[in-house]
PDB file of N, CA and C in Angstrom:
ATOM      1  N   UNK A   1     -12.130 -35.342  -1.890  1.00  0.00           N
ATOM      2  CA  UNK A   1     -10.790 -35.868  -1.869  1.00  0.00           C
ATOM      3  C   UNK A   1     -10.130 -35.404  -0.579  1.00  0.00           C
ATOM      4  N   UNK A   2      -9.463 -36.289  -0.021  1.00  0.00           N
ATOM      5  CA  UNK A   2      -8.759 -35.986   1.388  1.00  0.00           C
ATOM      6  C   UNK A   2      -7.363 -35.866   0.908  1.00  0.00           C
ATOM      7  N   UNK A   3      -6.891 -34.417   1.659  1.00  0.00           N
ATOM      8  CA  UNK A   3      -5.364 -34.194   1.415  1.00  0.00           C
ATOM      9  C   UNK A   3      -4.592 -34.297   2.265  1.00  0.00           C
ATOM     10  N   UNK A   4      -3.276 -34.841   2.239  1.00  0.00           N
ATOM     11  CA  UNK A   4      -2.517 -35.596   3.175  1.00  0.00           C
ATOM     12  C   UNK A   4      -1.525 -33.651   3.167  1.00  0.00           C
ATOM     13  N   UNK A   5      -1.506 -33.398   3.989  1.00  0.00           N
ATOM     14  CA  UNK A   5      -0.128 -32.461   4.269  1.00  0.00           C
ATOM     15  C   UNK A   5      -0.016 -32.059   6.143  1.00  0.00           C
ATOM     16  N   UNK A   6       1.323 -31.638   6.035  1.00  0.00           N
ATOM     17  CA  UNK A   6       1.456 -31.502   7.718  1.00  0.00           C
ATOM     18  C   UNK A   6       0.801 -29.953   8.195  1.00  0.00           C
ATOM     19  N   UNK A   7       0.348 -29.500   7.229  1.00  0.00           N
ATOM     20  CA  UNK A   7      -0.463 -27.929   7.346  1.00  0.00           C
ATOM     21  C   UNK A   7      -2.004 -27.704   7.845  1.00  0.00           C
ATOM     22  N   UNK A   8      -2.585 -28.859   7.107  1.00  0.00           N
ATOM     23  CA  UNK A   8      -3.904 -29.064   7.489  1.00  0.00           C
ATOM     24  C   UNK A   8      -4.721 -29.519   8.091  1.00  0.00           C
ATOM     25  N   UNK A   9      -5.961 -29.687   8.632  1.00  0.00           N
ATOM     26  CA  UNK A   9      -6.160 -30.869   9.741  1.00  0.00           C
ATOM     27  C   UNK A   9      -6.436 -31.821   9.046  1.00  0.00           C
ATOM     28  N   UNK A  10      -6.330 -32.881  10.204  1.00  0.00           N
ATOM     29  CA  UNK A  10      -6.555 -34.038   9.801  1.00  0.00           C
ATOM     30  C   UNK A  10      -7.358 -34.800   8.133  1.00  0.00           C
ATOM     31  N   UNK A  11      -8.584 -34.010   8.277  1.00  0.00           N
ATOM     32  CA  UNK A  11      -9.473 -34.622   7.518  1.00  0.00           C
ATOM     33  C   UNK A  11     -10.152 -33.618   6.800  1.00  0.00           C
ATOM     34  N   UNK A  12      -8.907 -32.400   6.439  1.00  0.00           N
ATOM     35  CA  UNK A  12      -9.490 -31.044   5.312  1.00  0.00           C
ATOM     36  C   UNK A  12      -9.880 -32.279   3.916  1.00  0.00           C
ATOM     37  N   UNK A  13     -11.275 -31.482   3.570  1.00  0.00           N
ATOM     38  CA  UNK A  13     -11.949 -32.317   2.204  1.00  0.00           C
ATOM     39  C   UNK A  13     -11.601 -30.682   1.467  1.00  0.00           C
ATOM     40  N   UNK A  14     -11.321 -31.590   0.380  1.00  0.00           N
ATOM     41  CA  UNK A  14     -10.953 -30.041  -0.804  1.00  0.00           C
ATOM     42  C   UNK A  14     -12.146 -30.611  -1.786  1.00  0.00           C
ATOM     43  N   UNK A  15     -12.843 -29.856  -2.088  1.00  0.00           N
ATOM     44  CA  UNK A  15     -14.169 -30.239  -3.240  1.00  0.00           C
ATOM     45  C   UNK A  15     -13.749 -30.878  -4.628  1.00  0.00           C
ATOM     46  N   UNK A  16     -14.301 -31.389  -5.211  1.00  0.00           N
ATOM     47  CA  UNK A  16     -14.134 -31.760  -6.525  1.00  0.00           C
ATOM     48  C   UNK A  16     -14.040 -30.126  -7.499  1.00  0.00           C
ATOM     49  N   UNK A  17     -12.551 -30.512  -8.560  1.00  0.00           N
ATOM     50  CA  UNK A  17     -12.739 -29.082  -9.356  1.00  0.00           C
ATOM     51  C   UNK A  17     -12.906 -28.052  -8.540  1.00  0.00           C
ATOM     52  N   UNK A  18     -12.042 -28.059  -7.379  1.00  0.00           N
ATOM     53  CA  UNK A  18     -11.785 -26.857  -6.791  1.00  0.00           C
ATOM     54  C   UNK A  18     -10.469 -26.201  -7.563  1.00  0.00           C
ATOM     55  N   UNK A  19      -9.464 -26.607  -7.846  1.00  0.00           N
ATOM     56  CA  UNK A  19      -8.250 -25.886  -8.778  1.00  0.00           C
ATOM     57  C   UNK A  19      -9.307 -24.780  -9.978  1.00  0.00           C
ATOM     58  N   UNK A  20     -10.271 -25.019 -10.410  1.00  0.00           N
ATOM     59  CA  UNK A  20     -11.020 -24.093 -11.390  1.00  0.00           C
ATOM     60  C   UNK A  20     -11.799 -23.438 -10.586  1.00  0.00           C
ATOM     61  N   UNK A  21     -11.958 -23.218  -8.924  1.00  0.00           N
ATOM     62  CA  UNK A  21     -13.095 -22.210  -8.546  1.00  0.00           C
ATOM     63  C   UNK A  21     -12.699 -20.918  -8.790  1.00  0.00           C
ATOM     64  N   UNK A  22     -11.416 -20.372  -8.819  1.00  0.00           N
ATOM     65  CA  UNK A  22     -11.404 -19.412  -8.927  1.00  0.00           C
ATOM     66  C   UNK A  22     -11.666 -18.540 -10.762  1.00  0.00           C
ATOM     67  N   UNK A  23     -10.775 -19.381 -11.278  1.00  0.00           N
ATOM     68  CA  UNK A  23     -11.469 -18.954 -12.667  1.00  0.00           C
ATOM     69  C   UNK A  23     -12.513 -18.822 -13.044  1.00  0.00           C
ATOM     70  N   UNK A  24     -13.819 -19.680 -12.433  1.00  0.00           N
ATOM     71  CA  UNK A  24     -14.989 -19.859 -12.412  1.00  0.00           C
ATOM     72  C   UNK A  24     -15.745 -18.423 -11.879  1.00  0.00           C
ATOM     73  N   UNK A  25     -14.862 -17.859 -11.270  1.00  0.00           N
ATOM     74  CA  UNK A  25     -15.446 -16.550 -10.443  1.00  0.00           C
ATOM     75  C   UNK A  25     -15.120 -15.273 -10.958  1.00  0.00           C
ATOM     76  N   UNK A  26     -13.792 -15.642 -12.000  1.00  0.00           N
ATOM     77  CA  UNK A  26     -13.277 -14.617 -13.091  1.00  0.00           C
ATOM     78  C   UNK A  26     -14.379 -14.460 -13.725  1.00  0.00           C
ATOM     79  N   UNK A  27     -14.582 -15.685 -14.704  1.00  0.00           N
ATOM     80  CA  UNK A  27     -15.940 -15.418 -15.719  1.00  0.00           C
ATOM     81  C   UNK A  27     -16.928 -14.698 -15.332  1.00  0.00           C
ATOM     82  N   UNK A  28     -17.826 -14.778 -14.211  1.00  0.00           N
ATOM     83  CA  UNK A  28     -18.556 -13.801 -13.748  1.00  0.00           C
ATOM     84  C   UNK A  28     -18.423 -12.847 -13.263  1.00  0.00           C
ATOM     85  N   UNK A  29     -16.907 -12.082 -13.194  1.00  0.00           N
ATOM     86  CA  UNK A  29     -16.876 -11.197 -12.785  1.00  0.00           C
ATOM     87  C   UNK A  29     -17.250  -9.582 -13.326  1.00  0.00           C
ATOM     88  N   UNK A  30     -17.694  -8.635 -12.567  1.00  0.00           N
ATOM     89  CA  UNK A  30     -18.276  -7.953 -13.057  1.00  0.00           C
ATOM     90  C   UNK A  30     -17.087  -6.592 -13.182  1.00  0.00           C
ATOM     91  N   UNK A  31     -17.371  -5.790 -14.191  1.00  0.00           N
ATOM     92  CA  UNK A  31     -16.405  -4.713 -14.427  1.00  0.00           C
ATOM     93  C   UNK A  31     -17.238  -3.308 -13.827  1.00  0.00           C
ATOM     94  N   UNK A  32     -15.823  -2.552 -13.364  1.00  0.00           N
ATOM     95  CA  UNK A  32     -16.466  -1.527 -12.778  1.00  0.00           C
ATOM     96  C   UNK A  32     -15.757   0.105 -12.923  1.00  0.00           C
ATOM     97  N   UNK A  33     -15.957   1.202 -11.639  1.00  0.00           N
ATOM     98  CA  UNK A  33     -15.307   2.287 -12.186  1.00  0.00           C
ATOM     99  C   UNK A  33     -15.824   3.313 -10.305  1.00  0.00           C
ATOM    100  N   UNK A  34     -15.067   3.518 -10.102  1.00  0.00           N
ATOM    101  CA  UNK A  34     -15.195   4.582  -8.630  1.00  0.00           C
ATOM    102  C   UNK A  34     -14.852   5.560  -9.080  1.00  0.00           C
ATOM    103  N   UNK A  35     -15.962   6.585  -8.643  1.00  0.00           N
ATOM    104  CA  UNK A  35     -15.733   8.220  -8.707  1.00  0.00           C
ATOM    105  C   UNK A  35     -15.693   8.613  -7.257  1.00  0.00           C
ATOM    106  N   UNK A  36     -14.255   9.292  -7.014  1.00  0.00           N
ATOM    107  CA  UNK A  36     -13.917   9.864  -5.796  1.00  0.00           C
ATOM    108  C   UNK A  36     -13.873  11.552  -6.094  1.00  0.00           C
ATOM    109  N   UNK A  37     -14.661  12.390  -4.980  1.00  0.00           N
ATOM    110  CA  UNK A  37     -14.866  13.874  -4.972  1.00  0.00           C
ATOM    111  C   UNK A  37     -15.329  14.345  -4.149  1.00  0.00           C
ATOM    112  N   UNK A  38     -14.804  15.798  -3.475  1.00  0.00           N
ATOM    113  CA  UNK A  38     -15.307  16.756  -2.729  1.00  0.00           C
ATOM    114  C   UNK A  38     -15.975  17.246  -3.472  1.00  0.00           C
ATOM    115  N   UNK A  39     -17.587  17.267  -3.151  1.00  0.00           N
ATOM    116  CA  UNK A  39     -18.105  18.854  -3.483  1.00  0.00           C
ATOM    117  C   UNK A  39     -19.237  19.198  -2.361  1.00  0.00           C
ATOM    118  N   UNK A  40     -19.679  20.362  -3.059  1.00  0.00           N
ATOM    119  CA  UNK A  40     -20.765  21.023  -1.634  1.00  0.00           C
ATOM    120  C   UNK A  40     -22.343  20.455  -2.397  1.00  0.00           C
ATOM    121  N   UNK A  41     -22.813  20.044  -1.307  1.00  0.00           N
ATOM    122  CA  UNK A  41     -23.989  19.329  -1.199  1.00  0.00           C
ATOM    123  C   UNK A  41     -25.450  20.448  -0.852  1.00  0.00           C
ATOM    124  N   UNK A  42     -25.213  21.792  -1.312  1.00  0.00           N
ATOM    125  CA  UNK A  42     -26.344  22.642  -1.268  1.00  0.00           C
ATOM    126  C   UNK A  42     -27.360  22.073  -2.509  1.00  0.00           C
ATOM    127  N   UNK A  43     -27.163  21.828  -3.228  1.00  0.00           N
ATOM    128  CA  UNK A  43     -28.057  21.190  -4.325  1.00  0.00           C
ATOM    129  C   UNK A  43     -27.633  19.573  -4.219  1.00  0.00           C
ATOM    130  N   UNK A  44     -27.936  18.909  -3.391  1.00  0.00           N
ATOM    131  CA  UNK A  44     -27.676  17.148  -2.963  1.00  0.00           C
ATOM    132  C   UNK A  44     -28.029  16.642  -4.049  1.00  0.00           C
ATOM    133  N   UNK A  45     -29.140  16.857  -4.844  1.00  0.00           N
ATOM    134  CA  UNK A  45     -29.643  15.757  -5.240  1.00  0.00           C
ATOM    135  C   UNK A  45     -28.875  15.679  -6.988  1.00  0.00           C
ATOM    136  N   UNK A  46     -29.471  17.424  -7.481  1.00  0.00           N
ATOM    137  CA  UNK A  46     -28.401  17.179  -8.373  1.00  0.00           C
ATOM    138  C   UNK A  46     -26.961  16.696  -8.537  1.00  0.00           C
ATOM    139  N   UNK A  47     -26.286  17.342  -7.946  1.00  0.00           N
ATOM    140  CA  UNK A  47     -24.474  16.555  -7.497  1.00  0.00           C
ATOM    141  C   UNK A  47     -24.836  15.527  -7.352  1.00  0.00           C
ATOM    142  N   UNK A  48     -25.511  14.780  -6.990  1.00  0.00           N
ATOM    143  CA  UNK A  48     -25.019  13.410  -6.634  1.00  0.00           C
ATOM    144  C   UNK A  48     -25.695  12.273  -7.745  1.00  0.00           C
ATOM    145  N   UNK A  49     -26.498  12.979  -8.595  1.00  0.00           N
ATOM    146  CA  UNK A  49     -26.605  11.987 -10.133  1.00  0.00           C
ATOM    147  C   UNK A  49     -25.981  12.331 -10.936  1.00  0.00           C
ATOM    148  N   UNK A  50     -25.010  14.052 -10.975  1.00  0.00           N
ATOM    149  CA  UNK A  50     -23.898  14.292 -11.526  1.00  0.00           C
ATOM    150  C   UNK A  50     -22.981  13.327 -11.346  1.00  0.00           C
ATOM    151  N   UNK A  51     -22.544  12.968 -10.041  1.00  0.00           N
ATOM    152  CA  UNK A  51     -21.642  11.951  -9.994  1.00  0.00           C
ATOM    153  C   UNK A  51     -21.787  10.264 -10.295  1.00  0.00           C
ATOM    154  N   UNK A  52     -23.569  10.440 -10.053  1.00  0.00           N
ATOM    155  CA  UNK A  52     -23.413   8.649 -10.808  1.00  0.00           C
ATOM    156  C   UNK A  52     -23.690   8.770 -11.636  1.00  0.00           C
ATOM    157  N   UNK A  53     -23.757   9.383 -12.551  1.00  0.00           N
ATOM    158  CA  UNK A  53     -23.739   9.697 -14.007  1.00  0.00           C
ATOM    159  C   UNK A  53     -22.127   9.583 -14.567  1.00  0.00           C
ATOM    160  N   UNK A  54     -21.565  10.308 -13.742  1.00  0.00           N
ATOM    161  CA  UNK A  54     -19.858  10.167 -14.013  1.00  0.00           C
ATOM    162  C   UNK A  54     -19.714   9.070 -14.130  1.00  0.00           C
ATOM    163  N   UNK A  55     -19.625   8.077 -12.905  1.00  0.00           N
ATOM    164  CA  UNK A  55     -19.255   6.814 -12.931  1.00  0.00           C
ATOM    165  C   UNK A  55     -19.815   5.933 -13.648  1.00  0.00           C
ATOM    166  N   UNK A  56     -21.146   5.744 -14.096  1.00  0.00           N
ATOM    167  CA  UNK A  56     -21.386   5.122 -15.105  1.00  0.00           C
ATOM    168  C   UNK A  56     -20.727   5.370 -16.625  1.00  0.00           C
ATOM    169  N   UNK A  57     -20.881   6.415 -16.884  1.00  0.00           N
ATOM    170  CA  UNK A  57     -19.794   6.926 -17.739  1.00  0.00           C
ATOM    171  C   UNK A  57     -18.354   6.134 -17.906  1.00  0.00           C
ATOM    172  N   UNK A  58     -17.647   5.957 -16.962  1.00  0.00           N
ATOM    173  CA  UNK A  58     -16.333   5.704 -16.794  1.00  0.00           C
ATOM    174  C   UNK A  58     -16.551   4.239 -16.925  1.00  0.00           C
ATOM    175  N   UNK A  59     -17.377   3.459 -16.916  1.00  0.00           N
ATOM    176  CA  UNK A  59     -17.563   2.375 -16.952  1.00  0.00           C
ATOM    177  C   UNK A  59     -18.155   2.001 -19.003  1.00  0.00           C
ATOM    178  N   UNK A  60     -18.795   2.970 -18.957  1.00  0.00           N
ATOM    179  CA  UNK A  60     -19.316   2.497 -20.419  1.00  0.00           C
ATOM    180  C   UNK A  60     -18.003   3.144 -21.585  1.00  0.00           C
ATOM    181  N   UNK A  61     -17.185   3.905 -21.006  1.00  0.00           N
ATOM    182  CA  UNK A  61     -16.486   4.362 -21.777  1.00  0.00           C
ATOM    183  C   UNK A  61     -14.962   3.464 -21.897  1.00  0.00           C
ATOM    184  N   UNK A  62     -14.542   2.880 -20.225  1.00  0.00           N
ATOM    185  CA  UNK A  62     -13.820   2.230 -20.402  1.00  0.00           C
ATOM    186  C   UNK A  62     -13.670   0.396 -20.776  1.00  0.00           C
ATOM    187  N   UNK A  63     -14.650   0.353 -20.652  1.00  0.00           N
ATOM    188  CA  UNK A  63     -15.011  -1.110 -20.937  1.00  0.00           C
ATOM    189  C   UNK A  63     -15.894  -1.427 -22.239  1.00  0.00           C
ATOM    190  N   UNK A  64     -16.477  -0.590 -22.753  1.00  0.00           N
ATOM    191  CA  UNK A  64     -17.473  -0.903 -24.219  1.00  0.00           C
ATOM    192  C   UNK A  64     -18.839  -1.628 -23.945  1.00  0.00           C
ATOM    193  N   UNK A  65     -19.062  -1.140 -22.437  1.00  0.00           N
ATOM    194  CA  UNK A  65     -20.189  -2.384 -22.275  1.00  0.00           C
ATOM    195  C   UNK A  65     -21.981  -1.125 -21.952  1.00  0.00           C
ATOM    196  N   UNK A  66     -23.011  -2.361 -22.396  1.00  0.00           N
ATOM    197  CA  UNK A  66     -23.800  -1.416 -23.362  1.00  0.00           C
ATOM    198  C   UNK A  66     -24.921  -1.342 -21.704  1.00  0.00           C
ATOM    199  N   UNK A  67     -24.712   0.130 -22.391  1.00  0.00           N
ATOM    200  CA  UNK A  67     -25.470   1.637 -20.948  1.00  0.00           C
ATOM    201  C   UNK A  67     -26.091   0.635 -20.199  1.00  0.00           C
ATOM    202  N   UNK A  68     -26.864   0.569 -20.913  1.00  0.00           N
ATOM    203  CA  UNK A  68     -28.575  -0.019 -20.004  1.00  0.00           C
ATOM    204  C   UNK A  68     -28.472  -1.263 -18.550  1.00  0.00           C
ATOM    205  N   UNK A  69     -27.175  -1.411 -19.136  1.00  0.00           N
ATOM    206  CA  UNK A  69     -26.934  -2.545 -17.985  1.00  0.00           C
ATOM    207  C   UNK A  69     -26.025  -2.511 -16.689  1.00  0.00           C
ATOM    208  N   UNK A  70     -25.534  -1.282 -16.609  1.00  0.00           N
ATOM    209  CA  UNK A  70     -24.588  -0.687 -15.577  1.00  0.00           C
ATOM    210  C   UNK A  70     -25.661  -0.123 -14.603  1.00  0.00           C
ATOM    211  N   UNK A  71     -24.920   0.180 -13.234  1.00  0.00           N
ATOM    212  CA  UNK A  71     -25.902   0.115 -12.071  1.00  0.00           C
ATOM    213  C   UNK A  71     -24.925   0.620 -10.949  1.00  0.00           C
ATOM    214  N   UNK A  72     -25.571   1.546  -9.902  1.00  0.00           N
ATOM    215  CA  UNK A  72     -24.974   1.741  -9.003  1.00  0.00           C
ATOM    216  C   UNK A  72     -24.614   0.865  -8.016  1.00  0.00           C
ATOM    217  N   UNK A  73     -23.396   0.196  -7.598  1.00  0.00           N
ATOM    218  CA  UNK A  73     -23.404  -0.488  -6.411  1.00  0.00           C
ATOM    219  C   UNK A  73     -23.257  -0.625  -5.134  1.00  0.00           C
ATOM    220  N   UNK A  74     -22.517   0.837  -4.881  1.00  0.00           N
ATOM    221  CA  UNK A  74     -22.164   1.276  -3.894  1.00  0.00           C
ATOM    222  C   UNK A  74     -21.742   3.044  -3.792  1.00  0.00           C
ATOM    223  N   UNK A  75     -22.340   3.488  -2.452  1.00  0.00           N
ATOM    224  CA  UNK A  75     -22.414   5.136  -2.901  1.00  0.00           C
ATOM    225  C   UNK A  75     -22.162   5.410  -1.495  1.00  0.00           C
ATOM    226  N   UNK A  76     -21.222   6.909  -0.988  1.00  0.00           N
ATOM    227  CA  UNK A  76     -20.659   6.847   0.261  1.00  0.00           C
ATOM    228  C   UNK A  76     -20.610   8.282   0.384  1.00  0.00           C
ATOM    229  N   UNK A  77     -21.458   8.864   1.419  1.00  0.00           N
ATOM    230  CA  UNK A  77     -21.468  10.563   0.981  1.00  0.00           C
ATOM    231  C   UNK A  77     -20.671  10.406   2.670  1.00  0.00           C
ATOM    232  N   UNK A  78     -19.644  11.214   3.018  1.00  0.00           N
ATOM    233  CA  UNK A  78     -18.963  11.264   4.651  1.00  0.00           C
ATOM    234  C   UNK A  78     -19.009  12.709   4.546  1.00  0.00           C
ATOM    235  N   UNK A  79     -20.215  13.631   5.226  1.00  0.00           N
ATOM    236  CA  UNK A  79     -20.023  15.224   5.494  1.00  0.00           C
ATOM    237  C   UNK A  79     -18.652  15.690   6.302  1.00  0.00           C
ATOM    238  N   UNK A  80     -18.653  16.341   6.223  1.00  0.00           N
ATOM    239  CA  UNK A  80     -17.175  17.463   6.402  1.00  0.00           C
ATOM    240  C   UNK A  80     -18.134  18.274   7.614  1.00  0.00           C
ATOM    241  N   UNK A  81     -18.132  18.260   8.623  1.00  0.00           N
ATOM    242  CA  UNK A  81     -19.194  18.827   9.470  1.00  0.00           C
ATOM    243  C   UNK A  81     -18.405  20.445  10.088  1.00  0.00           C
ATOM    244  N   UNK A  82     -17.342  20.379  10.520  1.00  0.00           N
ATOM    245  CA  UNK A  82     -16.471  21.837  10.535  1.00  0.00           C
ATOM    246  C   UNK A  82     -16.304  22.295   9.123  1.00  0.00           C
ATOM    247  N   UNK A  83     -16.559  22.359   8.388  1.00  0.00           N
ATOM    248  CA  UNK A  83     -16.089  22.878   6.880  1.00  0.00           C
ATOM    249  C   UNK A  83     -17.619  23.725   6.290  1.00  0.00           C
ATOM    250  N   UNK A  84     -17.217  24.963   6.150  1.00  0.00           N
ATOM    251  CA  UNK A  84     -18.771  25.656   5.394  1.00  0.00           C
ATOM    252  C   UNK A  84     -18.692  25.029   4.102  1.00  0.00           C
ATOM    253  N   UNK A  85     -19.816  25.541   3.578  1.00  0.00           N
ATOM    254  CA  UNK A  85     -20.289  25.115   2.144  1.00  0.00           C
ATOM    255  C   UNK A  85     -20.513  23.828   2.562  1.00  0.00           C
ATOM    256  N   UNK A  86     -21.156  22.909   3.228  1.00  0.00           N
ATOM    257  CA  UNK A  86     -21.644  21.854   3.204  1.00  0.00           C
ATOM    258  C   UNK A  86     -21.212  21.136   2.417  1.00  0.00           C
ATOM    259  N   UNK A  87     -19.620  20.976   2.354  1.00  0.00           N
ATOM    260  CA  UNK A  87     -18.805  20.304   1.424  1.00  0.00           C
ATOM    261  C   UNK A  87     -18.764  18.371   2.454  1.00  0.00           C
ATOM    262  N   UNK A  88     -18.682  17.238   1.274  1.00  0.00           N
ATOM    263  CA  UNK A  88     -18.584  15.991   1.946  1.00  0.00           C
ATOM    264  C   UNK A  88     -17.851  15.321   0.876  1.00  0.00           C
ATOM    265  N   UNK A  89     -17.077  14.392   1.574  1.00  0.00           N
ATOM    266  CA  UNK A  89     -16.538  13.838  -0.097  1.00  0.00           C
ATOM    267  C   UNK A  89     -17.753  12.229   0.012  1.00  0.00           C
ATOM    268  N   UNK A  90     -17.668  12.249  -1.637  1.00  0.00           N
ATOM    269  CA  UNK A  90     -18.715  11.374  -2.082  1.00  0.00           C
ATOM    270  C   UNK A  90     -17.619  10.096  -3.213  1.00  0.00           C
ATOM    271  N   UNK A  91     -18.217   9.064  -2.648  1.00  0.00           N
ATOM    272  CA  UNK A  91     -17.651   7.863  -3.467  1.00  0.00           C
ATOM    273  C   UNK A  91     -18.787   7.401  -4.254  1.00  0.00           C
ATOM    274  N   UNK A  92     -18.200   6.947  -5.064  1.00  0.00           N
ATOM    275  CA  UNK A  92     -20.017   6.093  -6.091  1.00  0.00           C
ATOM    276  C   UNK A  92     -19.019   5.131  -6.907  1.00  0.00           C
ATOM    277  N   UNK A  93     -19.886   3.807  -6.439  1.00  0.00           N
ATOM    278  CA  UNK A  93     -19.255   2.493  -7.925  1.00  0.00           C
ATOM    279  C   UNK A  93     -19.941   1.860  -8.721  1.00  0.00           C
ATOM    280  N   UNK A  94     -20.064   2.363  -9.831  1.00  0.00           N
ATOM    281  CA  UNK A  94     -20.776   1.973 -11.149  1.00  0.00           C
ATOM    282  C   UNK A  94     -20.276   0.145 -11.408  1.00  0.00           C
ATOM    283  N   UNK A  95     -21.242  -0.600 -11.663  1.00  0.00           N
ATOM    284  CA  UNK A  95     -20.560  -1.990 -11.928  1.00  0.00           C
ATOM    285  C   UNK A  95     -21.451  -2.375 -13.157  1.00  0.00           C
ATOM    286  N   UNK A  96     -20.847  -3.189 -14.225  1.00  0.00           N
ATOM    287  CA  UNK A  96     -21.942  -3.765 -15.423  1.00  0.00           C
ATOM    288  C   UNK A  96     -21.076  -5.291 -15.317  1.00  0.00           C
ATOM    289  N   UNK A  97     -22.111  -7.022 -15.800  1.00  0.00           N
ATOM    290  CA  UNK A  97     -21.577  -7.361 -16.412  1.00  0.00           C
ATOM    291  C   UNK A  97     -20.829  -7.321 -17.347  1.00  0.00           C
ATOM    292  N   UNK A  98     -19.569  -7.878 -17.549  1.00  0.00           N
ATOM    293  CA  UNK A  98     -18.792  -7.812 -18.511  1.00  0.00           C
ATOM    294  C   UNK A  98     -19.511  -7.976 -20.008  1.00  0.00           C
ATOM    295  N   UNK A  99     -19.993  -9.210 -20.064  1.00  0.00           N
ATOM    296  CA  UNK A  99     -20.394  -9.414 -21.503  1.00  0.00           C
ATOM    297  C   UNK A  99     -21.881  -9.088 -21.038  1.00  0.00           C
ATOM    298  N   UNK A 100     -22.627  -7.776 -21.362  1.00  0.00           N
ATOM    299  CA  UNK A 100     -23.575  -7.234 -21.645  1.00  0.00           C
ATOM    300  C   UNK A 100     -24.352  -7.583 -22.977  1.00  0.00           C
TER     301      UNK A 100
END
Protein backbone atom coordinates (compact mmCIF):
# COMPACT_ATOMS: atom_id res chain seq x y z
CA UNK A 1 0.00 0.00 0.00
CA UNK A 2 1.38 3.46 -0.94
CA UNK A 3 0.98 6.27 1.64
CA UNK A 4 0.23 9.67 0.61
CA UNK A 5 1.78 12.16 3.47
CA UNK A 6 4.09 15.30 3.18
CA UNK A 7 6.67 13.35 5.66
CA UNK A 8 7.57 10.56 3.52
CA UNK A 9 9.09 9.92 0.25
CA UNK A 10 7.50 9.74 -2.51
CA UNK A 11 6.79 6.08 -2.90
CA UNK A 12 7.27 4.75 1.06
CA UNK A 13 5.38 1.06 0.65
CA UNK A 14 4.13 0.21 4.24
CA UNK A 15 3.65 -3.80 4.15
CA UNK A 16 0.45 -5.46 4.44
CA UNK A 17 -0.62 -5.90 8.41
CA UNK A 18 2.06 -3.80 9.36
CA UNK A 19 -0.29 -1.92 12.25
CA UNK A 20 0.06 -5.72 14.02
CA UNK A 21 4.01 -6.02 13.57
CA UNK A 22 4.62 -4.90 16.60
CA UNK A 23 2.26 -6.97 18.69
CA UNK A 24 3.41 -9.77 16.67
CA UNK A 25 6.87 -9.23 18.33
CA UNK A 26 5.19 -8.89 21.86
CA UNK A 27 4.00 -12.51 21.54
CA UNK A 28 7.41 -13.73 21.10
CA UNK A 29 8.86 -11.89 23.34
CA UNK A 30 11.10 -13.34 25.68
CA UNK A 31 11.19 -12.61 29.59
CA UNK A 32 14.19 -11.90 31.43
CA UNK A 33 16.28 -10.75 34.67
CA UNK A 34 20.05 -8.84 34.94
CA UNK A 35 22.29 -9.47 37.79
CA UNK A 36 24.52 -6.44 38.39
CA UNK A 37 27.78 -6.96 41.00
CA UNK A 38 31.18 -6.24 42.18
CA UNK A 39 33.02 -9.08 43.33
CA UNK A 40 36.68 -10.42 43.38
CA UNK A 41 37.39 -12.85 40.72
CA UNK A 42 40.21 -15.00 42.70
CA UNK A 43 37.95 -18.02 42.36
CA UNK A 44 36.46 -16.82 38.53
CA UNK A 45 34.89 -19.65 37.80
CA UNK A 46 32.96 -20.33 40.83
CA UNK A 47 31.57 -16.52 41.20
CA UNK A 48 30.62 -16.40 38.04
CA UNK A 49 28.01 -19.56 37.97
CA UNK A 50 27.19 -18.10 41.40
CA UNK A 51 25.99 -15.29 39.51
CA UNK A 52 24.29 -17.10 36.59
CA UNK A 53 22.76 -19.12 38.83
CA UNK A 54 21.39 -15.86 40.50
CA UNK A 55 19.99 -14.65 37.44
CA UNK A 56 18.39 -17.55 36.35
CA UNK A 57 16.88 -17.68 39.58
CA UNK A 58 15.40 -14.20 39.28
CA UNK A 59 13.92 -15.20 36.21
CA UNK A 60 12.27 -18.54 37.34
CA UNK A 61 11.18 -16.94 40.44
CA UNK A 62 9.82 -13.88 38.93
CA UNK A 63 8.04 -15.04 36.03
CA UNK A 64 6.88 -18.88 36.92
CA UNK A 65 8.56 -20.09 33.90
CA UNK A 66 9.86 -23.75 34.01
CA UNK A 67 14.01 -23.99 34.85
CA UNK A 68 15.04 -26.04 32.03
CA UNK A 69 14.34 -23.49 29.55
CA UNK A 70 16.11 -20.29 30.74
CA UNK A 71 19.60 -19.55 29.34
CA UNK A 72 22.30 -17.19 29.56
CA UNK A 73 22.20 -14.40 27.04
CA UNK A 74 24.46 -12.07 27.73
CA UNK A 75 27.46 -11.90 30.36
CA UNK A 76 29.93 -8.79 30.88
CA UNK A 77 32.89 -9.23 33.34
CA UNK A 78 34.82 -5.18 33.04
CA UNK A 79 38.11 -5.77 35.55
CA UNK A 80 38.83 -2.96 37.91
CA UNK A 81 42.62 -3.08 36.94
CA UNK A 82 43.94 -0.33 39.82
CA UNK A 83 41.78 -1.99 42.50
CA UNK A 84 43.44 -5.16 44.59
CA UNK A 85 41.48 -8.15 45.15
CA UNK A 86 40.94 -8.61 41.53
CA UNK A 87 37.61 -7.11 42.02
CA UNK A 88 35.44 -6.48 38.30
CA UNK A 89 31.91 -5.76 38.15
CA UNK A 90 30.02 -8.57 36.33
CA UNK A 91 26.60 -8.28 34.44
CA UNK A 92 24.74 -11.61 33.42
CA UNK A 93 21.08 -11.81 31.56
CA UNK A 94 19.14 -14.80 32.13
CA UNK A 95 16.25 -14.89 29.30
CA UNK A 96 13.36 -17.86 29.01
CA UNK A 97 10.46 -17.94 26.63
CA UNK A 98 7.55 -16.69 28.15
CA UNK A 99 5.20 -19.58 27.69
CA UNK A 100 7.68 -22.43 28.51
Amino acid sequence: MLLKSPFLPKHAFIPKYAEVANAYGAAFAEVSATKYTVVSLTDRENVLENIRNEAKGEVSLLYKVNPSSIRIVYEEIIPYHYVPNNLARVRVTAASPWIS
